[in-house]
C-alpha atoms as a PDB file:
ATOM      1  CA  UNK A   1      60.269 159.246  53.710  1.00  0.00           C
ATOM      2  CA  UNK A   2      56.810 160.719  52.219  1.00  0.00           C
ATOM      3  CA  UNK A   3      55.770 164.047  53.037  1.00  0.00           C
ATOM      4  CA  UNK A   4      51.934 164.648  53.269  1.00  0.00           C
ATOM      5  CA  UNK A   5      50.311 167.323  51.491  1.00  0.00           C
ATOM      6  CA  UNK A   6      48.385 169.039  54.122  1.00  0.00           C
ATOM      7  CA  UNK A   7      46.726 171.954  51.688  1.00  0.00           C
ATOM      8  CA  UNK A   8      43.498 169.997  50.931  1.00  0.00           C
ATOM      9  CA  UNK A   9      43.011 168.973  54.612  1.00  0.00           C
ATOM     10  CA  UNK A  10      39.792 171.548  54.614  1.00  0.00           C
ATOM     11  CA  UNK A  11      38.766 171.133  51.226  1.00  0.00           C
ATOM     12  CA  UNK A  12      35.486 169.475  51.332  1.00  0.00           C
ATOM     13  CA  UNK A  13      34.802 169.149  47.842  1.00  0.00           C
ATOM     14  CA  UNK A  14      34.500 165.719  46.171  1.00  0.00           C
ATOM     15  CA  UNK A  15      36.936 166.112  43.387  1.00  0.00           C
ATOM     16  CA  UNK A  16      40.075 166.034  46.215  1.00  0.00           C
ATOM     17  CA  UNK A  17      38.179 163.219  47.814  1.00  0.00           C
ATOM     18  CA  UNK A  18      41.098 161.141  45.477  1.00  0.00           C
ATOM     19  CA  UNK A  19      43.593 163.456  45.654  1.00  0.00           C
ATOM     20  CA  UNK A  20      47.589 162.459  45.824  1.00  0.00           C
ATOM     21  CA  UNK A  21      48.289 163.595  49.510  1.00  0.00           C
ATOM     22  CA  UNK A  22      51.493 162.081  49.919  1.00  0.00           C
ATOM     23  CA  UNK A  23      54.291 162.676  47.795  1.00  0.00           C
ATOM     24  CA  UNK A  24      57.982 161.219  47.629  1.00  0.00           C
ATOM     25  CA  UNK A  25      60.003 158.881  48.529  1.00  0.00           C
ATOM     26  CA  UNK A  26      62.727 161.909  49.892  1.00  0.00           C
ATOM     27  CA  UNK A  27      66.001 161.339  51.687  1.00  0.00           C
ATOM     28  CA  UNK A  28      66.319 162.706  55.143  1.00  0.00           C
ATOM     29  CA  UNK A  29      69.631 164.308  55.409  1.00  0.00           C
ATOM     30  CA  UNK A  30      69.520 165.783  58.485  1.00  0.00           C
ATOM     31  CA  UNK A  31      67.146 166.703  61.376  1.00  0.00           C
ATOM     32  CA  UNK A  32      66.563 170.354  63.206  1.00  0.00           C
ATOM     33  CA  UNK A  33      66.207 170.659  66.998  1.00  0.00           C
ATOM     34  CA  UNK A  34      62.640 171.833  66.205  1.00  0.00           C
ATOM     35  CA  UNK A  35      61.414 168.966  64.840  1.00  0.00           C
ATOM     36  CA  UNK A  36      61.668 169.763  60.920  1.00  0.00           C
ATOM     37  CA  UNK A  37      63.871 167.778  58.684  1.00  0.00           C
ATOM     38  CA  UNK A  38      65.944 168.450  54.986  1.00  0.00           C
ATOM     39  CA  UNK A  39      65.384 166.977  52.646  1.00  0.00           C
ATOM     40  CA  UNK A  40      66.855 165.639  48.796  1.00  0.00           C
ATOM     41  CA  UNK A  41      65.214 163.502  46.113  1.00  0.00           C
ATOM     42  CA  UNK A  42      66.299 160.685  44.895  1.00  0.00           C
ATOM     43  CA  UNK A  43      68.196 161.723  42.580  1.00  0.00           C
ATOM     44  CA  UNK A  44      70.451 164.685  44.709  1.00  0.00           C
ATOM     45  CA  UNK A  45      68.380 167.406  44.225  1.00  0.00           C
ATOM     46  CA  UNK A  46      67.796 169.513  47.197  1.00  0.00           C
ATOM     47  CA  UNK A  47      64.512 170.216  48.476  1.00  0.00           C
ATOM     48  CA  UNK A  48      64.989 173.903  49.285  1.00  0.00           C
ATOM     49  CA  UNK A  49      61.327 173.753  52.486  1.00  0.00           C
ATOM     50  CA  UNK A  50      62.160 172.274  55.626  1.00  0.00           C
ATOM     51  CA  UNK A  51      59.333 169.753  56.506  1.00  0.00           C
ATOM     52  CA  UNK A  52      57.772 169.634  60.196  1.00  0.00           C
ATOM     53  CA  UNK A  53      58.108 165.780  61.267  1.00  0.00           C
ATOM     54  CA  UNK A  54      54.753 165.528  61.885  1.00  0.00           C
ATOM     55  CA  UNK A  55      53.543 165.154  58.021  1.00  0.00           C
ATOM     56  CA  UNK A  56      56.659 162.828  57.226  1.00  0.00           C
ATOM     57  CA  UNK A  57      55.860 158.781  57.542  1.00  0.00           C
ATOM     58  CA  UNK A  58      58.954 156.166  56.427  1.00  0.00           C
ATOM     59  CA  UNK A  59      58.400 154.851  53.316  1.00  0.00           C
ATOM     60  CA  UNK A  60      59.542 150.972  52.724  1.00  0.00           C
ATOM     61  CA  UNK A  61      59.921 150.131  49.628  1.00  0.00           C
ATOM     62  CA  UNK A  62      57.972 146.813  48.495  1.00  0.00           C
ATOM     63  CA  UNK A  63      60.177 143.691  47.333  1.00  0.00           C
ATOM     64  CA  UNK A  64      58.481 141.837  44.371  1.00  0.00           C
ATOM     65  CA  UNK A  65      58.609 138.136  45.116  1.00  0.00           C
ATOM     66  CA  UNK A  66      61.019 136.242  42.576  1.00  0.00           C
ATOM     67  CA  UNK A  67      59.670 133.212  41.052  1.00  0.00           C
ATOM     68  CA  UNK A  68      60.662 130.227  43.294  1.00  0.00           C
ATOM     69  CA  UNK A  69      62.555 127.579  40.792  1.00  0.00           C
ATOM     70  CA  UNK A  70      60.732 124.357  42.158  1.00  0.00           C
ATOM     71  CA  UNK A  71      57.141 126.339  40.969  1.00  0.00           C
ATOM     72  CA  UNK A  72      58.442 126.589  36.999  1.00  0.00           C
ATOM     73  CA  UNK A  73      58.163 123.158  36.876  1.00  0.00           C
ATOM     74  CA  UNK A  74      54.852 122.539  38.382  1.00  0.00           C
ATOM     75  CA  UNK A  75      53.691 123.486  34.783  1.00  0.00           C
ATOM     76  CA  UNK A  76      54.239 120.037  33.601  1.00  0.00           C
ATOM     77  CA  UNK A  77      53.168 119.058  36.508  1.00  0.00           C
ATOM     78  CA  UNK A  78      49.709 119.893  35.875  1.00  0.00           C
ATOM     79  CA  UNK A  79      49.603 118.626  32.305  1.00  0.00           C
ATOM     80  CA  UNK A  80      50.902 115.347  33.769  1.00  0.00           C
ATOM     81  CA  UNK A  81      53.431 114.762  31.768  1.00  0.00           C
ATOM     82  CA  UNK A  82      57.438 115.540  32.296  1.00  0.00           C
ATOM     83  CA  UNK A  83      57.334 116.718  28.416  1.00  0.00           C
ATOM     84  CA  UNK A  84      57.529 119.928  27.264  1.00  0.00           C
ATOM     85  CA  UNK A  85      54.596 120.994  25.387  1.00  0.00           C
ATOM     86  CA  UNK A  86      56.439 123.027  22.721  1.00  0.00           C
ATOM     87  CA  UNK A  87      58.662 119.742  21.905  1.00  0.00           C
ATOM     88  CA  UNK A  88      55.695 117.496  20.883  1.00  0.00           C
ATOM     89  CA  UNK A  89      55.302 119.014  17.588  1.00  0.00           C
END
């Protein structure tokens, strides 16, 4: 999860026009029956504020795309040739 830092919300100044307003990822550990949630860091450490659900969004984690094999040898390809450039000398 990220938590969103609601302190600059009425700050109208431009300097915190970039601010950092959400911060994380967190762990949820467990959930109150008034709508605030623990919370621990990646690493284990426990956050010691309860956060009110409605400045927490999921956070999903982006996948980098691994090379696909058949595009490594569209190099050649390209060169039109099947031999490796580094070979010819």
């Amino acid at each position: 999860m990220l938590v969103y830092d609601n302190n600059l919300d009425n700050q109208h100044k431009a300097m915190w026009k970039f601010a950092r307003r959400w911060f994380g990822p967190y762990v949820v550990t467990s959930a109150n029956n008034n709508g605030t949630y623990h919370h621990v860091k990646l690493d284990g450490t426990r956050m010691a504020v309860l956060v009110a659900g409605k400045r927490i969004k999921a956070f999903k984690k982006r996948h980098e795309a691994e090379p696909d094999p058949d595009d490594l040898d569209s190099d050649n390809d390209r060169l039109g040739t099947d031999v490796d450039p580094e070979d010819e000398g």
